[in-house]
PDB file of N, CA and C in Angstrom:
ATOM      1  N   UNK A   1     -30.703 -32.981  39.491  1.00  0.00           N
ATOM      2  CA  UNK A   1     -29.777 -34.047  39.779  1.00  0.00           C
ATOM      3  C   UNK A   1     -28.489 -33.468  40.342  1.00  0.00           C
ATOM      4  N   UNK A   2     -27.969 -33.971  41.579  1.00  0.00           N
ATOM      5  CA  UNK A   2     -26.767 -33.564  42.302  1.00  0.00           C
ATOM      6  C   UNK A   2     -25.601 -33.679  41.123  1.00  0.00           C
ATOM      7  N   UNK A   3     -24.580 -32.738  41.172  1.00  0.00           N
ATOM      8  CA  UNK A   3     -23.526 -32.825  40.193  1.00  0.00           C
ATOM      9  C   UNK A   3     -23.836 -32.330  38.509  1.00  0.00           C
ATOM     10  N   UNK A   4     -24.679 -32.215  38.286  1.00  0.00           N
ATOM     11  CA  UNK A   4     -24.951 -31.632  37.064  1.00  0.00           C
ATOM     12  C   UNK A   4     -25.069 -30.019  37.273  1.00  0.00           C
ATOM     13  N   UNK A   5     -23.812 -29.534  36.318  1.00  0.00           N
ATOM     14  CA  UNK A   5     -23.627 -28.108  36.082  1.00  0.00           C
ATOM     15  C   UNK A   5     -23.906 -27.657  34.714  1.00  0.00           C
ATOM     16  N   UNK A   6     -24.858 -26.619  34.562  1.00  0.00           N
ATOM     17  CA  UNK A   6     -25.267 -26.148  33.209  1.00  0.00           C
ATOM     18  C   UNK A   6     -23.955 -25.640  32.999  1.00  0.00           C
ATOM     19  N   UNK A   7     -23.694 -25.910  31.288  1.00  0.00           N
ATOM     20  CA  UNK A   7     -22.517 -25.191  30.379  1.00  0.00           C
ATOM     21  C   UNK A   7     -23.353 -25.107  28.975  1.00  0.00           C
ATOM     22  N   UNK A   8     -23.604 -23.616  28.367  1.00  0.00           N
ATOM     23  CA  UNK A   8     -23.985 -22.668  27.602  1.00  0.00           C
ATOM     24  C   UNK A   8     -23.595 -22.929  26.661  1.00  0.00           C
ATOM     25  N   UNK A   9     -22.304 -23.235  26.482  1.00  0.00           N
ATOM     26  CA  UNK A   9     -21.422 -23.325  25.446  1.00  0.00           C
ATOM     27  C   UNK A   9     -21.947 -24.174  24.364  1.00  0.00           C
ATOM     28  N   UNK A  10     -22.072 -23.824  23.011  1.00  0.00           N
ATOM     29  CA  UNK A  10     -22.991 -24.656  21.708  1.00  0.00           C
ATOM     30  C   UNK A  10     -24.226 -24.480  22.242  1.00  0.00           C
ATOM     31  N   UNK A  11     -24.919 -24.075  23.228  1.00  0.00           N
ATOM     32  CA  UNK A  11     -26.200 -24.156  23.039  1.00  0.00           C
ATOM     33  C   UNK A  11     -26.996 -22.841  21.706  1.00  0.00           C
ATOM     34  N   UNK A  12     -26.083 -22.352  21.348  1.00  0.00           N
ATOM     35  CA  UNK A  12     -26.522 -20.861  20.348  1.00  0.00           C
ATOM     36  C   UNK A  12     -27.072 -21.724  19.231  1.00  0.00           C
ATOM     37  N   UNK A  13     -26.763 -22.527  18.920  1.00  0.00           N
ATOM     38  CA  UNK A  13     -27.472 -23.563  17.578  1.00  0.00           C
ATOM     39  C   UNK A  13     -29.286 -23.831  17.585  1.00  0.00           C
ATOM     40  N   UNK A  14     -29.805 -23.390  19.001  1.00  0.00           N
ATOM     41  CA  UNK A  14     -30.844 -23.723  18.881  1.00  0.00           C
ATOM     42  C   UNK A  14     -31.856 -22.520  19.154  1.00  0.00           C
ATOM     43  N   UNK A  15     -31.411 -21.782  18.849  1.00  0.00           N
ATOM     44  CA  UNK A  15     -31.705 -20.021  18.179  1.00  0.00           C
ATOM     45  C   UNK A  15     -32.255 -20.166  17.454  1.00  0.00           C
ATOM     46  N   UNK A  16     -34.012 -19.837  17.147  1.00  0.00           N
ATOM     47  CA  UNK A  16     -34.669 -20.284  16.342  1.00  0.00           C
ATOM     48  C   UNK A  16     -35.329 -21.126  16.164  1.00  0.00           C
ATOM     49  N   UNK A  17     -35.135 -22.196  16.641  1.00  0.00           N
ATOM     50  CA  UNK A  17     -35.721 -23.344  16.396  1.00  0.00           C
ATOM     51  C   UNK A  17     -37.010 -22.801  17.309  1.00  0.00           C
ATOM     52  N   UNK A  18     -38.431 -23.969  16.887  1.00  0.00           N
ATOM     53  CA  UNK A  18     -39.623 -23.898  18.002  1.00  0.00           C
ATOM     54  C   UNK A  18     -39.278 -24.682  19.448  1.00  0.00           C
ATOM     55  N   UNK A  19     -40.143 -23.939  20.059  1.00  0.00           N
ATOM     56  CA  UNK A  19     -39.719 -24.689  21.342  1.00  0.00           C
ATOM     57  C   UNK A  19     -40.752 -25.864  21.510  1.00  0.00           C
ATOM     58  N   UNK A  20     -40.193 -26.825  21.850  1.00  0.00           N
ATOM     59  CA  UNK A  20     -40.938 -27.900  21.818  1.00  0.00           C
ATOM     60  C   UNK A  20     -40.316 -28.997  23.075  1.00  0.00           C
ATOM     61  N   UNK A  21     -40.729 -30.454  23.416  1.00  0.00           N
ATOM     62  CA  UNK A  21     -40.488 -31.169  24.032  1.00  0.00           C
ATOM     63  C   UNK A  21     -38.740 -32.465  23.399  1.00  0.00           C
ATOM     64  N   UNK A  22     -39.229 -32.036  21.780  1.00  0.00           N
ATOM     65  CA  UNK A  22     -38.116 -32.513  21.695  1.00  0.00           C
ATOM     66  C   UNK A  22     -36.916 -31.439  21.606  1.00  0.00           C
ATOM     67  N   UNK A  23     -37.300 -30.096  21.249  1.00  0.00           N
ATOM     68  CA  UNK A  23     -35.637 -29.092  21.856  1.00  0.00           C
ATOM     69  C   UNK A  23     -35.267 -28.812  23.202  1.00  0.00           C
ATOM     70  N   UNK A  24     -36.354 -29.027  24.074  1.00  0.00           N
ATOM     71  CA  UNK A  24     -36.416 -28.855  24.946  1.00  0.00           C
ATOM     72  C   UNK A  24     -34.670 -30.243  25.545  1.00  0.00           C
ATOM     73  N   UNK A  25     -35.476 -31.510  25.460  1.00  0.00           N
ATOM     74  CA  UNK A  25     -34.699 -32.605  25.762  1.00  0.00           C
ATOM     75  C   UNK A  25     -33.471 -32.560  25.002  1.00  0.00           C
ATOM     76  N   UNK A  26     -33.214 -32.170  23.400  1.00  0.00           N
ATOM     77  CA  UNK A  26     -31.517 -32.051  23.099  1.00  0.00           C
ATOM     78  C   UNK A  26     -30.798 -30.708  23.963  1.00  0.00           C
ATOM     79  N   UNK A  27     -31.457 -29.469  24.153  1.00  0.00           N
ATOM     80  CA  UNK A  27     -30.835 -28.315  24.998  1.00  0.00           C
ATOM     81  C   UNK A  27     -30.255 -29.229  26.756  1.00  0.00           C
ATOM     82  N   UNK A  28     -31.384 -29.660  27.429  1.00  0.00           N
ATOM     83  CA  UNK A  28     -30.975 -30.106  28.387  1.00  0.00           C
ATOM     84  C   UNK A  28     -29.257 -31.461  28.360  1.00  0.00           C
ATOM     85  N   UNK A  29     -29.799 -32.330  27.112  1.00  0.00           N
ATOM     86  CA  UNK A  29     -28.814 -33.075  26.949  1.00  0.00           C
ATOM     87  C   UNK A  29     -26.915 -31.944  26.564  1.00  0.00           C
ATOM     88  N   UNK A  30     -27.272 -30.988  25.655  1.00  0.00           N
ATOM     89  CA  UNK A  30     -26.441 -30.559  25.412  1.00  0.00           C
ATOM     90  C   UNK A  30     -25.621 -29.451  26.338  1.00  0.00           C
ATOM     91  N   UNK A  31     -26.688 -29.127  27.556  1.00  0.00           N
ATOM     92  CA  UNK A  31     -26.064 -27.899  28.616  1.00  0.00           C
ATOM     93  C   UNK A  31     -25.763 -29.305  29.436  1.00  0.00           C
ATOM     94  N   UNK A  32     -25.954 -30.494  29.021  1.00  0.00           N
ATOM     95  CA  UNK A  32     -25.816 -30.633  30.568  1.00  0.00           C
ATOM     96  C   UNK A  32     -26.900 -30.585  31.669  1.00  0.00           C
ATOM     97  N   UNK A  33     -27.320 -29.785  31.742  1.00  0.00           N
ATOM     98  CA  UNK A  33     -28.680 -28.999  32.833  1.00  0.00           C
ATOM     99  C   UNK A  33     -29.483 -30.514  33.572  1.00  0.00           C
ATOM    100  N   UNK A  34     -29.709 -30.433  34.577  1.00  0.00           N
ATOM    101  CA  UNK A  34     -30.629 -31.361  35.422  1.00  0.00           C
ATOM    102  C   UNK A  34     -31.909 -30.566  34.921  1.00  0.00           C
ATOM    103  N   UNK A  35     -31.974 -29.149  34.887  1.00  0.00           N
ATOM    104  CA  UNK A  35     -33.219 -28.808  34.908  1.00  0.00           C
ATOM    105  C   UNK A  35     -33.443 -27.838  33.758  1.00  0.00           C
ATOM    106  N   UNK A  36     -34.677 -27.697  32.676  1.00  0.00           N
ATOM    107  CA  UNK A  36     -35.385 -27.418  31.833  1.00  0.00           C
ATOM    108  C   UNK A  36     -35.770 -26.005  32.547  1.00  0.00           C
ATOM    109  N   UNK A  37     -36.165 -24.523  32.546  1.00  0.00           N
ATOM    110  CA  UNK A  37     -37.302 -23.811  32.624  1.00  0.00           C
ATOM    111  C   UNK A  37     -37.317 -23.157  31.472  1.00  0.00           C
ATOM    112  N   UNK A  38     -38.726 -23.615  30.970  1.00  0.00           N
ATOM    113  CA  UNK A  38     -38.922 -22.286  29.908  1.00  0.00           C
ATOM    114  C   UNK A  38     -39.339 -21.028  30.226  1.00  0.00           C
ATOM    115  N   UNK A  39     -39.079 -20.240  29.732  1.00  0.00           N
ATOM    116  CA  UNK A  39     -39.437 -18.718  29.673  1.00  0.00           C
ATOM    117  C   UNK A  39     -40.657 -17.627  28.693  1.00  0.00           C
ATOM    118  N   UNK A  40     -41.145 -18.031  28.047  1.00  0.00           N
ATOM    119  CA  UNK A  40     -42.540 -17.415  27.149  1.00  0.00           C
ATOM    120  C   UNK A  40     -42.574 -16.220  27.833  1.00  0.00           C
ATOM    121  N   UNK A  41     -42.833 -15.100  26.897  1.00  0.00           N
ATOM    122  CA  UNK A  41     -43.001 -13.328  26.717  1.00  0.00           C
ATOM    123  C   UNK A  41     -43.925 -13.166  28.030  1.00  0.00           C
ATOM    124  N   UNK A  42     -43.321 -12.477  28.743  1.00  0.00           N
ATOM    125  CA  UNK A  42     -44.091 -12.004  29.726  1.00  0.00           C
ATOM    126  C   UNK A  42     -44.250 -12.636  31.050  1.00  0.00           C
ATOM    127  N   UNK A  43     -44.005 -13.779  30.910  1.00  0.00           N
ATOM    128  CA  UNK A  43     -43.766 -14.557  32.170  1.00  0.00           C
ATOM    129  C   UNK A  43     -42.781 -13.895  33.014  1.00  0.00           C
ATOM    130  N   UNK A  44     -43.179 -13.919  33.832  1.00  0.00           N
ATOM    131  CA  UNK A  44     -42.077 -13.157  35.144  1.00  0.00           C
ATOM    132  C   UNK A  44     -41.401 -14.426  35.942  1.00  0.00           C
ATOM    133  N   UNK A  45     -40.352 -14.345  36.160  1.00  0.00           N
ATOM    134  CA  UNK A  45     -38.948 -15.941  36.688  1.00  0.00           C
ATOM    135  C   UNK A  45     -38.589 -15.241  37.691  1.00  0.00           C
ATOM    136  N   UNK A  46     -38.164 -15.985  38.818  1.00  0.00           N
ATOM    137  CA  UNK A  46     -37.518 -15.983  40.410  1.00  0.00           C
ATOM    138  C   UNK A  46     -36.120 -15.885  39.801  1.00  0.00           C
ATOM    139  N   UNK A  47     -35.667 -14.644  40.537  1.00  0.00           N
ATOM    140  CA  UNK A  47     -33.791 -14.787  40.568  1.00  0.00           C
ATOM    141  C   UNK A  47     -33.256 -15.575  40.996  1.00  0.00           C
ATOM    142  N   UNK A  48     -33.392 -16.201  41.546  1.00  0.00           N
ATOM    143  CA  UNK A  48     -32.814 -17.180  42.281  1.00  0.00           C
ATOM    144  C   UNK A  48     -31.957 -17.979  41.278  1.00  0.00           C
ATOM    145  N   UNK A  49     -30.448 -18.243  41.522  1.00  0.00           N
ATOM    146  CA  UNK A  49     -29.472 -19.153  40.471  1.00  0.00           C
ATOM    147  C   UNK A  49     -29.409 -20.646  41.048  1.00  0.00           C
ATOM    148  N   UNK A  50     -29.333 -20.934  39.866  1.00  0.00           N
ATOM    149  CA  UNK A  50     -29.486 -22.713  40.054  1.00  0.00           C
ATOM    150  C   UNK A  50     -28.625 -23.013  39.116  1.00  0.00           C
ATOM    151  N   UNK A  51     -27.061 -23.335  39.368  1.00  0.00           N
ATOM    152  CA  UNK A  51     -26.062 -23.642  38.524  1.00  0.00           C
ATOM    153  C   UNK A  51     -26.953 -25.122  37.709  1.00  0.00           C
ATOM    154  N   UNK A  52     -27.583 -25.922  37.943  1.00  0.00           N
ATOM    155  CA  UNK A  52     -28.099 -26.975  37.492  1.00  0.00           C
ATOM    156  C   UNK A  52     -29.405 -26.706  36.015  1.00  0.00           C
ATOM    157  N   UNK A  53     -29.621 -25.208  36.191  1.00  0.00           N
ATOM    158  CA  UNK A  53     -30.701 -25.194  35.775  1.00  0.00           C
ATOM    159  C   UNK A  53     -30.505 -24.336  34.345  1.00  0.00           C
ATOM    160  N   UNK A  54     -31.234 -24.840  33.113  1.00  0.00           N
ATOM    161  CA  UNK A  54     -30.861 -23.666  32.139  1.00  0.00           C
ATOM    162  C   UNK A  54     -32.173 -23.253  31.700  1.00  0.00           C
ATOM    163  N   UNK A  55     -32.572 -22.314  31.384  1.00  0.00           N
ATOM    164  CA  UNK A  55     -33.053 -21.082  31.267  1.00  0.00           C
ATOM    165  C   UNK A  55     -33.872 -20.874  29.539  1.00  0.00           C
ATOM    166  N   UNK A  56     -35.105 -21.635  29.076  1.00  0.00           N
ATOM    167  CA  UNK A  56     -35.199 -20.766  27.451  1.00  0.00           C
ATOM    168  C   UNK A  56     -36.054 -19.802  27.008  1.00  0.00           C
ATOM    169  N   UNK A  57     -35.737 -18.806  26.292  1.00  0.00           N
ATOM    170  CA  UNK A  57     -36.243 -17.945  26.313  1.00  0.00           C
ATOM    171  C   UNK A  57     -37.279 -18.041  25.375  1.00  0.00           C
ATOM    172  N   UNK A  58     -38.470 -17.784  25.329  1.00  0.00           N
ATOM    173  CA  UNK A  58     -39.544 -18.141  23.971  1.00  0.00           C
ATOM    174  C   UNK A  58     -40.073 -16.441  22.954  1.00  0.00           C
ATOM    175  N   UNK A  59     -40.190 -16.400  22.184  1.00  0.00           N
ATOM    176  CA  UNK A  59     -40.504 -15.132  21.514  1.00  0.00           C
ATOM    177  C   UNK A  59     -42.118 -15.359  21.058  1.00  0.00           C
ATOM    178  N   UNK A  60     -42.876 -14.568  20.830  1.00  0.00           N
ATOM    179  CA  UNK A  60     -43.873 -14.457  20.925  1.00  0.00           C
ATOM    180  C   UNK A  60     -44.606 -15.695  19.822  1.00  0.00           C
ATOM    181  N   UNK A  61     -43.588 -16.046  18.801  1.00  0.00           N
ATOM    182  CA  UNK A  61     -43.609 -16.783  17.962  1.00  0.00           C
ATOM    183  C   UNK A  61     -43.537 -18.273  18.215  1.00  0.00           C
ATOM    184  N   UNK A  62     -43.158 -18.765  19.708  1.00  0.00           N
ATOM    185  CA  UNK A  62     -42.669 -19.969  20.296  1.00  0.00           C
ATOM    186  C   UNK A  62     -41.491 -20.501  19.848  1.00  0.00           C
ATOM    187  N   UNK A  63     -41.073 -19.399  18.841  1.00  0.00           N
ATOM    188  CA  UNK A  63     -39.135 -19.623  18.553  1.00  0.00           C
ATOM    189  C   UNK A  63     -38.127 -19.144  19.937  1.00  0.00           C
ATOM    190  N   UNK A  64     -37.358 -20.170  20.179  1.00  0.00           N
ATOM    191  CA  UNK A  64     -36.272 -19.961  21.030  1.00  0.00           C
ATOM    192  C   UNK A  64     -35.368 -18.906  20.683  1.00  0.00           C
ATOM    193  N   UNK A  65     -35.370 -18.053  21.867  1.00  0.00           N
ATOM    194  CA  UNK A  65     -34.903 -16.546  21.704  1.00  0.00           C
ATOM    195  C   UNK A  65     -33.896 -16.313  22.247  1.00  0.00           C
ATOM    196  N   UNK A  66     -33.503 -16.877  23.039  1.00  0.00           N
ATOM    197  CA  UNK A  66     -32.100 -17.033  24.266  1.00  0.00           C
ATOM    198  C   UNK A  66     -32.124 -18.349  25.191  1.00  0.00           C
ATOM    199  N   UNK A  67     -31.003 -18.387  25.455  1.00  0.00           N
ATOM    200  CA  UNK A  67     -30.865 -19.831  26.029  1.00  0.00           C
ATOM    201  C   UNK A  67     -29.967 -19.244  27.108  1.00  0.00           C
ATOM    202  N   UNK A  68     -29.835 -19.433  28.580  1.00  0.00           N
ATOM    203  CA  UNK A  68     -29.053 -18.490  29.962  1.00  0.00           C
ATOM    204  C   UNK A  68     -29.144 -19.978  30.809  1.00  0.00           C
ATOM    205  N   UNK A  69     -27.812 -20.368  31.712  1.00  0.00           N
ATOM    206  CA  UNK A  69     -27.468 -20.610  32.911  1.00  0.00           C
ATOM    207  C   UNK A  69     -28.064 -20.176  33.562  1.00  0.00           C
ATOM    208  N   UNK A  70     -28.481 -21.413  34.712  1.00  0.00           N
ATOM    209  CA  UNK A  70     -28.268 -20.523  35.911  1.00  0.00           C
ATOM    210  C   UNK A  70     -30.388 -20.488  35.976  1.00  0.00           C
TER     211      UNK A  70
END
């Protein structure tokens, strides 16, 4: 969505949690973010920055491991 800029800020609260469809939708609500990508161990991601887009990181466990802009 045009005009939507990811902001990071409070997203550290969801450290831990499983990744799912509903953390998925409060992270997006709470960055802000137009756009969702998850990240799961080993998956390889395009550099490419997308101020719109935030970033979650999954641990082998499907616990949210990092949460990144961009």
């Amino acid at each position: 969505m045009p005009g939507r800029i990811c902001e990071a800020t409070g997203s550290k609260r969801f450290i831990g949690q499983t990744g799912s469809s509903e953390s998925g939708a409060a992270i997006l609500q709470a960055t802000h973010s137009a756009v969702l990508r998850w990240a799961p161990p080993g998956v390889m991601l395009t550099m490419d920055y997308s101020p719109s887009r935030v970033t979650v990181r999954l641990g082998p466990d499907d616990k949210i491991s990092a949460i990144n802009c961009g």
